[in-house]
PDB file of N, CA and C in Angstrom:
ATOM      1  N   UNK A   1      78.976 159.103 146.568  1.00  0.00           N
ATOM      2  CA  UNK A   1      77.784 158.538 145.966  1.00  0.00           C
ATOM      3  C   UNK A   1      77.536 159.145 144.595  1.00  0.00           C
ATOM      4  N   UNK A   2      77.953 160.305 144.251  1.00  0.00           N
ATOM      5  CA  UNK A   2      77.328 161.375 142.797  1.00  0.00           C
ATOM      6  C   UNK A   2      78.747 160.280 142.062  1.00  0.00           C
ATOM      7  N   UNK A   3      79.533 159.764 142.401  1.00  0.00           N
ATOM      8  CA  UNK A   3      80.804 159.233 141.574  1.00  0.00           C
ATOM      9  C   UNK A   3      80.166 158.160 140.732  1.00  0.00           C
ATOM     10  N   UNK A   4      79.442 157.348 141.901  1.00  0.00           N
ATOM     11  CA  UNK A   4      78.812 155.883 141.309  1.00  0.00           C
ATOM     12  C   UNK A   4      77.863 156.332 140.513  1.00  0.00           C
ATOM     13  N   UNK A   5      77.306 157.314 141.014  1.00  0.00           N
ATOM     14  CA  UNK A   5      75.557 157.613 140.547  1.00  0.00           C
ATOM     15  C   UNK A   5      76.075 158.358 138.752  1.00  0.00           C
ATOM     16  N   UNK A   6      76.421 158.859 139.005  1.00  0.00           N
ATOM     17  CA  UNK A   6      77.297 159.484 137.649  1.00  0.00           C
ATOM     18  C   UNK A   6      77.875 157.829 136.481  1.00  0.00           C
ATOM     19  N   UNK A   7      78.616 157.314 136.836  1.00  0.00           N
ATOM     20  CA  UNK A   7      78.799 156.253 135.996  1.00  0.00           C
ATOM     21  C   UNK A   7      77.754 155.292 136.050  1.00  0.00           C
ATOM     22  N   UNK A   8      76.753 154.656 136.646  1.00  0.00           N
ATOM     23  CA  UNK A   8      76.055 154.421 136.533  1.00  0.00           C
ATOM     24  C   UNK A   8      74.716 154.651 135.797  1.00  0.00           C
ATOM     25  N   UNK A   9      74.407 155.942 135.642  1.00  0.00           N
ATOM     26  CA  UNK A   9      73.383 156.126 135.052  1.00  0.00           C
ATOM     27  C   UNK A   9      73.981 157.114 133.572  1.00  0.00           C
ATOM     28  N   UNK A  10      74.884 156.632 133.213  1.00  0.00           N
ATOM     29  CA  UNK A  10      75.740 157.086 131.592  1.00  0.00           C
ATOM     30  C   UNK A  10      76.059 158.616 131.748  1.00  0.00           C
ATOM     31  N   UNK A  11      75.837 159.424 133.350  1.00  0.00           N
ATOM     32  CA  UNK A  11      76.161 160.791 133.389  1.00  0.00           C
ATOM     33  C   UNK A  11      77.603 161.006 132.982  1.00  0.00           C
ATOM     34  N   UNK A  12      77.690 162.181 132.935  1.00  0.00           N
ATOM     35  CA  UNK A  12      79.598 162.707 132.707  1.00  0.00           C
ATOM     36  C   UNK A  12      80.107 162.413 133.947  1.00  0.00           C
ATOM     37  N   UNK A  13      81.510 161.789 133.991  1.00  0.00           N
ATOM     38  CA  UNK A  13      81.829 161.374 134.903  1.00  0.00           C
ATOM     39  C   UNK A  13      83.263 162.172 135.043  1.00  0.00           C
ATOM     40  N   UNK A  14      83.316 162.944 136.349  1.00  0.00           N
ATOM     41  CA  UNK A  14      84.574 164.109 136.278  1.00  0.00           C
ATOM     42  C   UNK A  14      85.677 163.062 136.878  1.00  0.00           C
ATOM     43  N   UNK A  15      86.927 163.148 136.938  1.00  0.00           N
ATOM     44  CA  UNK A  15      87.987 162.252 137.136  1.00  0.00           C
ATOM     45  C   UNK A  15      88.011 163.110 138.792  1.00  0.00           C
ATOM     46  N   UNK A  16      87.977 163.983 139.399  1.00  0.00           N
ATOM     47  CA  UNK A  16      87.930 164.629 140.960  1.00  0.00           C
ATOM     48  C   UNK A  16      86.746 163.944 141.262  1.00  0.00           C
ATOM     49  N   UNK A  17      85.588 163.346 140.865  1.00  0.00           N
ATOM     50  CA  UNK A  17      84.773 163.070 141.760  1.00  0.00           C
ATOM     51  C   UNK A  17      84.828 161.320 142.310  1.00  0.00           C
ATOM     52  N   UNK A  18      85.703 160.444 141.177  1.00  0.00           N
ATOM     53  CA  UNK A  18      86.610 159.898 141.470  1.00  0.00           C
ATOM     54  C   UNK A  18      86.842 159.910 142.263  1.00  0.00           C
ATOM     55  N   UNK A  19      87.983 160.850 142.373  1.00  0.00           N
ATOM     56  CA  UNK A  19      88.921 160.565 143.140  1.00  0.00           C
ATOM     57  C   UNK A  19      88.772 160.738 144.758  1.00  0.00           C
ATOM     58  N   UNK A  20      87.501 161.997 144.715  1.00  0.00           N
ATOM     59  CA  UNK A  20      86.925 162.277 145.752  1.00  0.00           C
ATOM     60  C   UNK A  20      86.328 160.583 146.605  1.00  0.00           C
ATOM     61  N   UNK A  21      85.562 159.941 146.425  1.00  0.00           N
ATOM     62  CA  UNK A  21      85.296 158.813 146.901  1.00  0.00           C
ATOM     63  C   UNK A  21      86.453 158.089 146.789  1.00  0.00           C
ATOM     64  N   UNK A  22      87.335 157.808 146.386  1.00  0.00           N
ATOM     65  CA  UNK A  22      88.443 157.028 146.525  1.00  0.00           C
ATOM     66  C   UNK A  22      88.922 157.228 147.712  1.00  0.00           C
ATOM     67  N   UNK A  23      89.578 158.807 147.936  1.00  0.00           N
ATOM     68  CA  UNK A  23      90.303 159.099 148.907  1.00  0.00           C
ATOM     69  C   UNK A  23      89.412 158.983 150.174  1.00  0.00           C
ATOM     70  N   UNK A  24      87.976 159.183 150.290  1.00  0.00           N
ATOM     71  CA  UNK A  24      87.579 159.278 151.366  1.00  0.00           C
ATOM     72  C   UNK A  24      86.976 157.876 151.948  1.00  0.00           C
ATOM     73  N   UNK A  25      86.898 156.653 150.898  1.00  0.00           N
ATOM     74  CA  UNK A  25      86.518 155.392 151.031  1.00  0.00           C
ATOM     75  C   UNK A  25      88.106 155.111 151.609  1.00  0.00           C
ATOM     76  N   UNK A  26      88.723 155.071 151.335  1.00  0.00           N
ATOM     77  CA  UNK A  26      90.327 154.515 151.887  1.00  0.00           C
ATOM     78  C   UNK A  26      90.940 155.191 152.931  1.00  0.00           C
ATOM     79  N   UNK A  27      90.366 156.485 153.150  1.00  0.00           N
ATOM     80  CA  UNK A  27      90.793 156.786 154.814  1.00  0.00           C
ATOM     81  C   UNK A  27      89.734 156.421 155.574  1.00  0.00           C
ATOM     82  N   UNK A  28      88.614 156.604 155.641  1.00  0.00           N
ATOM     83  CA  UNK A  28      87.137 155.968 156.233  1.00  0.00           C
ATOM     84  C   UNK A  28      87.972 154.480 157.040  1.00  0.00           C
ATOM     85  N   UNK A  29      88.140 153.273 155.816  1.00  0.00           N
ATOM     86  CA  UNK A  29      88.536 152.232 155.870  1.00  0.00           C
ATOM     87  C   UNK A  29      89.321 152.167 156.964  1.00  0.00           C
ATOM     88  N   UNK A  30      90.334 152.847 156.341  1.00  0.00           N
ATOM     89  CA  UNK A  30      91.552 152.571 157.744  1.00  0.00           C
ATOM     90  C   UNK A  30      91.332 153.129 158.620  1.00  0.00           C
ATOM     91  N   UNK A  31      90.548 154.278 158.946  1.00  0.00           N
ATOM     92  CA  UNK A  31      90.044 154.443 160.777  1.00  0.00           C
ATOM     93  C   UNK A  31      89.427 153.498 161.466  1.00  0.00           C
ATOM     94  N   UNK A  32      88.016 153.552 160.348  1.00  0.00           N
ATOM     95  CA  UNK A  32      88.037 152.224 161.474  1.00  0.00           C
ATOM     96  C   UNK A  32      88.349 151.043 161.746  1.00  0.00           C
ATOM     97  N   UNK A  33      89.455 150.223 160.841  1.00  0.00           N
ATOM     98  CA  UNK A  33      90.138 149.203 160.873  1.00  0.00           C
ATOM     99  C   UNK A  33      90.698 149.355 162.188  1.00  0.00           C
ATOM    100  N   UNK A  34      91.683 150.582 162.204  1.00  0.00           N
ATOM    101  CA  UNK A  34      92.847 151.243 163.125  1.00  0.00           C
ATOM    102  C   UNK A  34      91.600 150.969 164.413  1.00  0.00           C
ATOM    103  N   UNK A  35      90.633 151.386 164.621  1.00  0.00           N
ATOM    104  CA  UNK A  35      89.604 151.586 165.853  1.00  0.00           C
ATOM    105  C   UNK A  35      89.491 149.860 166.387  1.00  0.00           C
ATOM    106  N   UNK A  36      88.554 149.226 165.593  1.00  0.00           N
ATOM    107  CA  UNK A  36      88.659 147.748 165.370  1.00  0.00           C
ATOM    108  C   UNK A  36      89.661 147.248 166.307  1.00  0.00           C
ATOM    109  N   UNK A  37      91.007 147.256 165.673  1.00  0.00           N
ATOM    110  CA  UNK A  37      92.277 146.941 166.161  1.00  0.00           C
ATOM    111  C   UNK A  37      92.617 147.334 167.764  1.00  0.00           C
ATOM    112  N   UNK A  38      92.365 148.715 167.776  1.00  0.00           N
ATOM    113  CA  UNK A  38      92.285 149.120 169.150  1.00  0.00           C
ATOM    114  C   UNK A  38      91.051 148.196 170.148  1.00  0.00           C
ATOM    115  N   UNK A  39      90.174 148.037 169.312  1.00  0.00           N
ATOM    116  CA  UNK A  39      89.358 147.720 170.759  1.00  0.00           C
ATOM    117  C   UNK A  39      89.837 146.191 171.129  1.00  0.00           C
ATOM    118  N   UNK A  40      89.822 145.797 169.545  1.00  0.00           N
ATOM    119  CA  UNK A  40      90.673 143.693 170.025  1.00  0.00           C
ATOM    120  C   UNK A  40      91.681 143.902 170.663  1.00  0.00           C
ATOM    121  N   UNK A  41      92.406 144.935 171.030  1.00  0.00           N
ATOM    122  CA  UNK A  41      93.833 145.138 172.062  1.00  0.00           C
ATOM    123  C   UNK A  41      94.616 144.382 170.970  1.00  0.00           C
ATOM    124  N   UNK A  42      95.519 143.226 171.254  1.00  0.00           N
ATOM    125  CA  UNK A  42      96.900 142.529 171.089  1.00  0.00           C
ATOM    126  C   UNK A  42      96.471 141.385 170.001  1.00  0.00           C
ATOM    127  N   UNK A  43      94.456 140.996 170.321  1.00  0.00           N
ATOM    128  CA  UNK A  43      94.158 140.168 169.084  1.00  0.00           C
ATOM    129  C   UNK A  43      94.200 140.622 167.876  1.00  0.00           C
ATOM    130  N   UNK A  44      93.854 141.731 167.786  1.00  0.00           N
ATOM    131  CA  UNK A  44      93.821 142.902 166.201  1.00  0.00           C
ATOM    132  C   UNK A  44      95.125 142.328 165.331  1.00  0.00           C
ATOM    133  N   UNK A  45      95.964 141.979 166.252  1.00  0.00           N
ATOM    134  CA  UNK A  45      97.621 141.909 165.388  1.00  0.00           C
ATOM    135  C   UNK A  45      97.583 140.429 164.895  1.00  0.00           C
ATOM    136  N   UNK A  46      97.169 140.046 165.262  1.00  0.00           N
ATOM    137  CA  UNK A  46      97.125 138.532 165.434  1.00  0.00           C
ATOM    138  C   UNK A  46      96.515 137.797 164.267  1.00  0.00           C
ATOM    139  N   UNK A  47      97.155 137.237 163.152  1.00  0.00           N
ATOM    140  CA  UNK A  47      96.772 136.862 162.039  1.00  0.00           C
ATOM    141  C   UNK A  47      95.642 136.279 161.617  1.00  0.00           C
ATOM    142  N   UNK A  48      95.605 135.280 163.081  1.00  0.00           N
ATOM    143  CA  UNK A  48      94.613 134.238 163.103  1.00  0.00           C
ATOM    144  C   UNK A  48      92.650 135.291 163.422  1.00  0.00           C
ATOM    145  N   UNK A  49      92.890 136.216 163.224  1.00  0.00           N
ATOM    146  CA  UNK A  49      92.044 137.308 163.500  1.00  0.00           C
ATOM    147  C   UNK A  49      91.346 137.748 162.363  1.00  0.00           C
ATOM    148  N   UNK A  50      90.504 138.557 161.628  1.00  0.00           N
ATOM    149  CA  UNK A  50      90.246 139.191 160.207  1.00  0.00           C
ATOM    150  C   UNK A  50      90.251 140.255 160.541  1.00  0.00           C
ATOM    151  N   UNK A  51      90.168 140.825 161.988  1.00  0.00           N
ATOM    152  CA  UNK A  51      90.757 142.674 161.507  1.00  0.00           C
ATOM    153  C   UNK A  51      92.046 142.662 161.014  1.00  0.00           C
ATOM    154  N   UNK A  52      92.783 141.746 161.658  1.00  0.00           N
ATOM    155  CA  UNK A  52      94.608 142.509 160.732  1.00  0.00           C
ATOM    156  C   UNK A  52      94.438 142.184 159.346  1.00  0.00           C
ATOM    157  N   UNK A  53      93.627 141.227 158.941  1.00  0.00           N
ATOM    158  CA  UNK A  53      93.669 141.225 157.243  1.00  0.00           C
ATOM    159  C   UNK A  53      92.438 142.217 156.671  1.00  0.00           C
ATOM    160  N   UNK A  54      92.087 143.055 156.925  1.00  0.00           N
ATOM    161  CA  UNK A  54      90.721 143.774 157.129  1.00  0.00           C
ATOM    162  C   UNK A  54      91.451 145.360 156.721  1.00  0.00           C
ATOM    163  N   UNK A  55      92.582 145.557 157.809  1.00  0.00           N
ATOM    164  CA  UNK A  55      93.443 146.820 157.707  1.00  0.00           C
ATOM    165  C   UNK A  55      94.317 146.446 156.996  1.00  0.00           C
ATOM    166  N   UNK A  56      95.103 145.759 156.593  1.00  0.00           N
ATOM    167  CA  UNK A  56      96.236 145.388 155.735  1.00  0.00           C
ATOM    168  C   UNK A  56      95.155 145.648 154.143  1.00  0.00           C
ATOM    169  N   UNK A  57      94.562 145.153 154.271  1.00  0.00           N
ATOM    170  CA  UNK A  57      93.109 145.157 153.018  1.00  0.00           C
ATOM    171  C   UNK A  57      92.700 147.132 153.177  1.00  0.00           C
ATOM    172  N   UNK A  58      92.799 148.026 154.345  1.00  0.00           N
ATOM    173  CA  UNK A  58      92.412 148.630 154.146  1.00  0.00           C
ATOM    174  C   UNK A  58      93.444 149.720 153.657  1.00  0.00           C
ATOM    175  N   UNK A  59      94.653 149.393 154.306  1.00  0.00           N
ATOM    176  CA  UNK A  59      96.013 150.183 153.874  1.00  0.00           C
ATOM    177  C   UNK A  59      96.672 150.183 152.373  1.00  0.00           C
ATOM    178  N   UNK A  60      96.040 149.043 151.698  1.00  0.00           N
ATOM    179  CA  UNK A  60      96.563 148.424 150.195  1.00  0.00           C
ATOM    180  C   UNK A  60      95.671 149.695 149.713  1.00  0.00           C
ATOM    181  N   UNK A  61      94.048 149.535 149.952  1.00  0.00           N
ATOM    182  CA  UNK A  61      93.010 150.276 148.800  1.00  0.00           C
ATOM    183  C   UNK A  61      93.950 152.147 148.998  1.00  0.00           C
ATOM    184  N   UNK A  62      94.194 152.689 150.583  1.00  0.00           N
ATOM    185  CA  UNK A  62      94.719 153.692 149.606  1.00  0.00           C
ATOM    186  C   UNK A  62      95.921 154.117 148.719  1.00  0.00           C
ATOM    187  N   UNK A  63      96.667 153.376 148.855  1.00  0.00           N
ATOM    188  CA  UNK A  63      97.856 152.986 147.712  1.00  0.00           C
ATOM    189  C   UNK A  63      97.439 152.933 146.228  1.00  0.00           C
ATOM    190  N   UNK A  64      96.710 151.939 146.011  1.00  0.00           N
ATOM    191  CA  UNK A  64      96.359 151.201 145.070  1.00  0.00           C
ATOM    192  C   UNK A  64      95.682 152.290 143.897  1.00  0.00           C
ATOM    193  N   UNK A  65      96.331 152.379 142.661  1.00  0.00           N
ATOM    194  CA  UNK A  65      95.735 153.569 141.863  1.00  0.00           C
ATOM    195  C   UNK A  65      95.815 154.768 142.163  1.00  0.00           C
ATOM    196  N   UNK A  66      96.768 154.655 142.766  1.00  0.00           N
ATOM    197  CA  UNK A  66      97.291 156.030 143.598  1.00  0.00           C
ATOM    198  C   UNK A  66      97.395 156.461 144.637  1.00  0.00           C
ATOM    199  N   UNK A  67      98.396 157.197 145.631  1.00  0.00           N
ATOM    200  CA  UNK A  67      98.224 157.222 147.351  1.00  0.00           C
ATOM    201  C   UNK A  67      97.217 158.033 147.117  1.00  0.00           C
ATOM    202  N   UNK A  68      97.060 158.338 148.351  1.00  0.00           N
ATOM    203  CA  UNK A  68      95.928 159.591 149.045  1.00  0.00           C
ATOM    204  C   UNK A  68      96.809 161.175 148.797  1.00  0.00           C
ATOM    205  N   UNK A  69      97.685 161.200 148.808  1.00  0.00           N
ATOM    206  CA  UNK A  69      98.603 162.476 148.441  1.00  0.00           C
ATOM    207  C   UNK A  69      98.166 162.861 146.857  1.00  0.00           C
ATOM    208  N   UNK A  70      98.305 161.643 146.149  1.00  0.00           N
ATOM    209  CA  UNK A  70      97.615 161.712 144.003  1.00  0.00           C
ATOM    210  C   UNK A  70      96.708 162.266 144.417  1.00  0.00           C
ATOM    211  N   UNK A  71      95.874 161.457 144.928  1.00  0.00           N
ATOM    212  CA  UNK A  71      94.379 161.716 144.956  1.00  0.00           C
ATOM    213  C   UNK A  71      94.310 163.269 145.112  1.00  0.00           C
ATOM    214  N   UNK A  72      94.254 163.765 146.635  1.00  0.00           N
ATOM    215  CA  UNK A  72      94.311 164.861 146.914  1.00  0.00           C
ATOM    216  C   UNK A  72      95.162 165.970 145.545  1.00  0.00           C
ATOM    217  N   UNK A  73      95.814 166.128 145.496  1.00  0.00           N
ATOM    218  CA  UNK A  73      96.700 166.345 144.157  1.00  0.00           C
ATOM    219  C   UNK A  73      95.741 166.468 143.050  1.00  0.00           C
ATOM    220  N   UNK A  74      95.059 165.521 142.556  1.00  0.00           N
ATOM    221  CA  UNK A  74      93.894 165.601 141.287  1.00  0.00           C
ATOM    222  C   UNK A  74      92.787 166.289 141.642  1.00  0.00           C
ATOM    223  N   UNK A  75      92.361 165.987 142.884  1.00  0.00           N
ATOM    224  CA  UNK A  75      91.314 166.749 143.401  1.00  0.00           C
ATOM    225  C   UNK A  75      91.496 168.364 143.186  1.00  0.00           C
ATOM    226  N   UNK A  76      92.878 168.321 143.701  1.00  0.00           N
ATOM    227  CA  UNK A  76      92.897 170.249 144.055  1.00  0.00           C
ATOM    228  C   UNK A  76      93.509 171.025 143.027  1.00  0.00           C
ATOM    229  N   UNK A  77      93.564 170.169 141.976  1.00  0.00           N
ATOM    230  CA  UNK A  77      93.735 170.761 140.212  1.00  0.00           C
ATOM    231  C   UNK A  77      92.516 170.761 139.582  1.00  0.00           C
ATOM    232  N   UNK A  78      91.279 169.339 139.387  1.00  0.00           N
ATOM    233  CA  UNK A  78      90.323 169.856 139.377  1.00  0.00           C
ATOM    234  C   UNK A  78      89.715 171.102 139.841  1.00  0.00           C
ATOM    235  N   UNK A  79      89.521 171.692 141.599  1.00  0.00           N
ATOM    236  CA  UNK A  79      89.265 172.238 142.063  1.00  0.00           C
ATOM    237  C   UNK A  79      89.609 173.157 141.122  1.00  0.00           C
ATOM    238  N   UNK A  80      90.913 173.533 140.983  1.00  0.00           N
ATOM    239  CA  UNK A  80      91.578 175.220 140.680  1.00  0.00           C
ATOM    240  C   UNK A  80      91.262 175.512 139.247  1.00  0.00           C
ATOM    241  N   UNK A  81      90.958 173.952 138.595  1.00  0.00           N
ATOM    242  CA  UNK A  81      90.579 174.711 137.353  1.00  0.00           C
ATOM    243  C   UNK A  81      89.296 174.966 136.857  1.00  0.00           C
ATOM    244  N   UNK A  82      88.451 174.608 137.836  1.00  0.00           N
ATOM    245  CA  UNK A  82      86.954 175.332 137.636  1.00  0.00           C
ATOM    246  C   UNK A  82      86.447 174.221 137.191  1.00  0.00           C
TER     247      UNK A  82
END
C-alpha cells in the first residue's frame, strides 16, 4: 500500500517498495488461485472454468517484469544498501 500511496500522492518512490508489492501481490495471487483450484477438484483444470484462466493470469503477473527471484534480488540490495 506505501508503493501506491507513494506514487500517488507525488512522494519519492523507492524501486524495493515496488518491488515489495509486486512480489507479494503475485505470490498472494497464486495461492489462492492454487487453493481455488483445489477446492473445484478436476473443474479448476477445466478451461471452460475462470479459475484456470484466473491462475494462468496469476502465474504470468509473477514473471512479468521480472520473476519473484529479480524481485527478491532488488529487494535485498535495496535492503543492504541502507
Amino acid at each position: 500500500w506505501r508503493a501506491l500511496w507513494e506514487g500517488r500522492s507525488g512522494g519519492e518512490f523507492k524501486k524495493a517498495e515496488g518491488s515489495m508489492a509486486k512480489l507479494k501481490a503475485g505470490e498472494v495471487a497464486v495461492k489462492v488461485t492454487e487453493q481455488a483450484i483445489q477446492i473445484c477438484g478436476g473443474y479448476g483444470y477445466i478451461r471452460d472454468f475462470p479459475v484456470e484462466k484466473w491462475h494462468r493470469d496469476a502465474k504470468i503477473y509473477t514473471l512479468f517484469e521480472g520473476t519473484s527471484e529479480i524481485q527478491r534480488l532488488v529487494i535485498s540490495r535495496a535492503l543492504a544498501a541502507g
